[in-house]
Protein backbone atom coordinates (compact mmCIF):
# COMPACT_ATOMS: atom_id res chain seq x y z
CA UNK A 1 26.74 -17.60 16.08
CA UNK A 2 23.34 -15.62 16.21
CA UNK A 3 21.18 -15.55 13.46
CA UNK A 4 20.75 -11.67 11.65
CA UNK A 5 17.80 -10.81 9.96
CA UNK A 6 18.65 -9.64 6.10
CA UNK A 7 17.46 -5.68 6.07
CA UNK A 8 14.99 -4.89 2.89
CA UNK A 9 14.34 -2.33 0.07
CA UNK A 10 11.05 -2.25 -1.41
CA UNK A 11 10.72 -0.93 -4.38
CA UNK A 12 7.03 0.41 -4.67
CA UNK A 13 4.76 -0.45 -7.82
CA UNK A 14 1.86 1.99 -7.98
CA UNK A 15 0.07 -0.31 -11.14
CA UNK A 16 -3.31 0.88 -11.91
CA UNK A 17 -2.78 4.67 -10.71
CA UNK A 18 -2.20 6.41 -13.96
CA UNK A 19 -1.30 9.60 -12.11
CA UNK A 20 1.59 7.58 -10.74
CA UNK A 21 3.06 6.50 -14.01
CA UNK A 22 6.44 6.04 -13.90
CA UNK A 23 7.04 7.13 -9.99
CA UNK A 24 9.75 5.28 -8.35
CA UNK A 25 9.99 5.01 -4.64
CA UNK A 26 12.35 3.18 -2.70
CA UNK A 27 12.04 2.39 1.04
CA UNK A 28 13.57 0.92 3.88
CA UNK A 29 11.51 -1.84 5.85
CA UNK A 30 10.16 -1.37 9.51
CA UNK A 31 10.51 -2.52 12.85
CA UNK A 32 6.86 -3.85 14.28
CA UNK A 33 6.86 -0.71 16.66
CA UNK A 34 7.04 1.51 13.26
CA UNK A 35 4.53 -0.56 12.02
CA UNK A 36 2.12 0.14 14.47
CA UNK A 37 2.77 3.62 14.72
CA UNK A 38 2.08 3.93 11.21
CA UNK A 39 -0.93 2.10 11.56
CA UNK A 40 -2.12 3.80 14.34
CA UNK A 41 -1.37 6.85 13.13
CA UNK A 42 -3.53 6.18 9.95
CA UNK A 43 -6.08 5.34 12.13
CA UNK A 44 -5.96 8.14 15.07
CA UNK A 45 -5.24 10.62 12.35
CA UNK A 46 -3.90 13.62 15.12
CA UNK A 47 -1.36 15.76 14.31
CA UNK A 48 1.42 14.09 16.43
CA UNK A 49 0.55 10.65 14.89
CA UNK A 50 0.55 12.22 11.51
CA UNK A 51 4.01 13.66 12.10
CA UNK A 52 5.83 10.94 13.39
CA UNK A 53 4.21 8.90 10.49
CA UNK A 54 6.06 11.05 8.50
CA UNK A 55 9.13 11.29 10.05
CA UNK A 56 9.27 7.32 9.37
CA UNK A 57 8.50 8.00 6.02
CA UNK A 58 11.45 10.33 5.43
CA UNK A 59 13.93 8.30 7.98
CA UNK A 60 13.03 5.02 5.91
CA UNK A 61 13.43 6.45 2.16
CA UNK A 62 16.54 5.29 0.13
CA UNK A 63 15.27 6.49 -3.62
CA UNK A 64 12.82 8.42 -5.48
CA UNK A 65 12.34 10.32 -8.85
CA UNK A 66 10.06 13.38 -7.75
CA UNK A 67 11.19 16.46 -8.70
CA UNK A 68 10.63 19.45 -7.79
CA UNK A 69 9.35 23.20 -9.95
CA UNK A 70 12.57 23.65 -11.28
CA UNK A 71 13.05 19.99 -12.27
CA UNK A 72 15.54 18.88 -10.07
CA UNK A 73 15.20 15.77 -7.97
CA UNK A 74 13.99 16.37 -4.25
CA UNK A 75 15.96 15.52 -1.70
CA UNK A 76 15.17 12.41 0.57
CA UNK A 77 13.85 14.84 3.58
CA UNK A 78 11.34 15.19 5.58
CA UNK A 79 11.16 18.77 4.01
CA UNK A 80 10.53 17.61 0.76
CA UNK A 81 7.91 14.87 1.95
CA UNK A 82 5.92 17.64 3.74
CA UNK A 83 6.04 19.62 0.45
CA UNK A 84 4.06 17.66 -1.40
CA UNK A 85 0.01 16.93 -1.78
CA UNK A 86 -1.21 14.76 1.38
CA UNK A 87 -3.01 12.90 -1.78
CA UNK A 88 0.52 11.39 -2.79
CA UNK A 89 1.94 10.78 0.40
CA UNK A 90 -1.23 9.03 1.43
CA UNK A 91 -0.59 6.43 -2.01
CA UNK A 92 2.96 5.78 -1.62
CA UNK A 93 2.40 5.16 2.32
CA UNK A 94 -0.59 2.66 1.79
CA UNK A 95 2.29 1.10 -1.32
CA UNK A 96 5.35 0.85 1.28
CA UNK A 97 2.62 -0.83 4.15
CA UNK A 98 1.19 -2.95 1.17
CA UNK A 99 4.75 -4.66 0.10
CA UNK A 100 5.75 -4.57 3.75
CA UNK A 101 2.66 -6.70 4.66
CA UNK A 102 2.73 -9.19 1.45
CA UNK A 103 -0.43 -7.06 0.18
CA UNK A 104 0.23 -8.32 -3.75
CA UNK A 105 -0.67 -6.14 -6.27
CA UNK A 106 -4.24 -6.05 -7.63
CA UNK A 107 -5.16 -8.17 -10.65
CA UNK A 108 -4.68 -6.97 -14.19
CA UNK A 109 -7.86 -6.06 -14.96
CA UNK A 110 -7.95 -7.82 -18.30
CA UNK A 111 -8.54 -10.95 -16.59
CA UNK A 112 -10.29 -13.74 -18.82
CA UNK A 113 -13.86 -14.22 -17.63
CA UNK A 114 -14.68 -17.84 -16.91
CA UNK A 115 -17.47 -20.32 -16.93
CA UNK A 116 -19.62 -19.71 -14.10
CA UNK A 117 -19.58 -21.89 -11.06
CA UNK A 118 -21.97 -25.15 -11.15
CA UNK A 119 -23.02 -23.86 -7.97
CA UNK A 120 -24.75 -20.41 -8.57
CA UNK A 121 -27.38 -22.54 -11.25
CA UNK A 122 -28.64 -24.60 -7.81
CA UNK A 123 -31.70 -23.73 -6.83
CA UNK A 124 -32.10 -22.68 -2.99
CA UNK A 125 -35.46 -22.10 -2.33
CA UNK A 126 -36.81 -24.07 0.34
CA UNK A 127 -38.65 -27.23 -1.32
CA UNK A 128 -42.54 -27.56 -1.35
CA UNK A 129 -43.95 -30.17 1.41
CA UNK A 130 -44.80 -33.36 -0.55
CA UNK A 131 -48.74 -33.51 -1.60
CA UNK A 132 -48.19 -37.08 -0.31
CA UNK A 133 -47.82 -36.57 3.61
């Protein structure tokens, strides 16, 4: 009996992005070959990277809440993806590569301060030679 790998949704989180408030994006995981591609294609940046990037997108999305001007839920297509602001696509791409990758999410940034390090109060200068060599 062979051993079969468990397939995964991950549900973006887009904390921190008040423009994404409430957004909710669901997406199929990758193969390493899309993984590259969409890394590549991030980094290449031509127009048949770009595209097949988002073909991936649109082949790999299960659920989202964007809707459209006359308030309707989009459908899951690569249509719809192409419809909307590069600005958007851009943040729930970098999300979806994030959780894919085990990127956690930043820090809330009410973190307590703490007591700085014993270290930093060390002095590093070079010493003085002694006055008694």
């Amino acid at each position: 009996m062979g051993f079969k790998p468990k397939k995964k949704i991950y549900e973006l989180k887009f904390e921190g992005d008040p423009d994404l408030d409430g957004l909710v994006v669901k997406l199929r995981g990758l193969n390493t070959g899309q993984t590259l591609g969409i890394e590549t294609a991030r980094e290449d940046g031509s127009e048949d990277a770009v595209n097949g990037m988002l073909r991936t997108y649109a082949d790999r999305l299960v659920e989202w809440n964007i809707e459209g001007e006359d308030g309707e839920v989009l459908p899951l297509t690569l249509e719809s993806i192409l419809g909307l602001e590069p600005d958007l696509n851009n943040k729930v791409i970098r999300a979806w590569t994030d959780a894919i990758n085990g990127v956690p999410a930043p820090l809330d940034s009410a973190s307590p301060d703490g007591v700085p390090s014993l270290e930093a109060s060390i002095p590093m200068d070079v010493p003085s030679e002694s006055l008694a060599s």
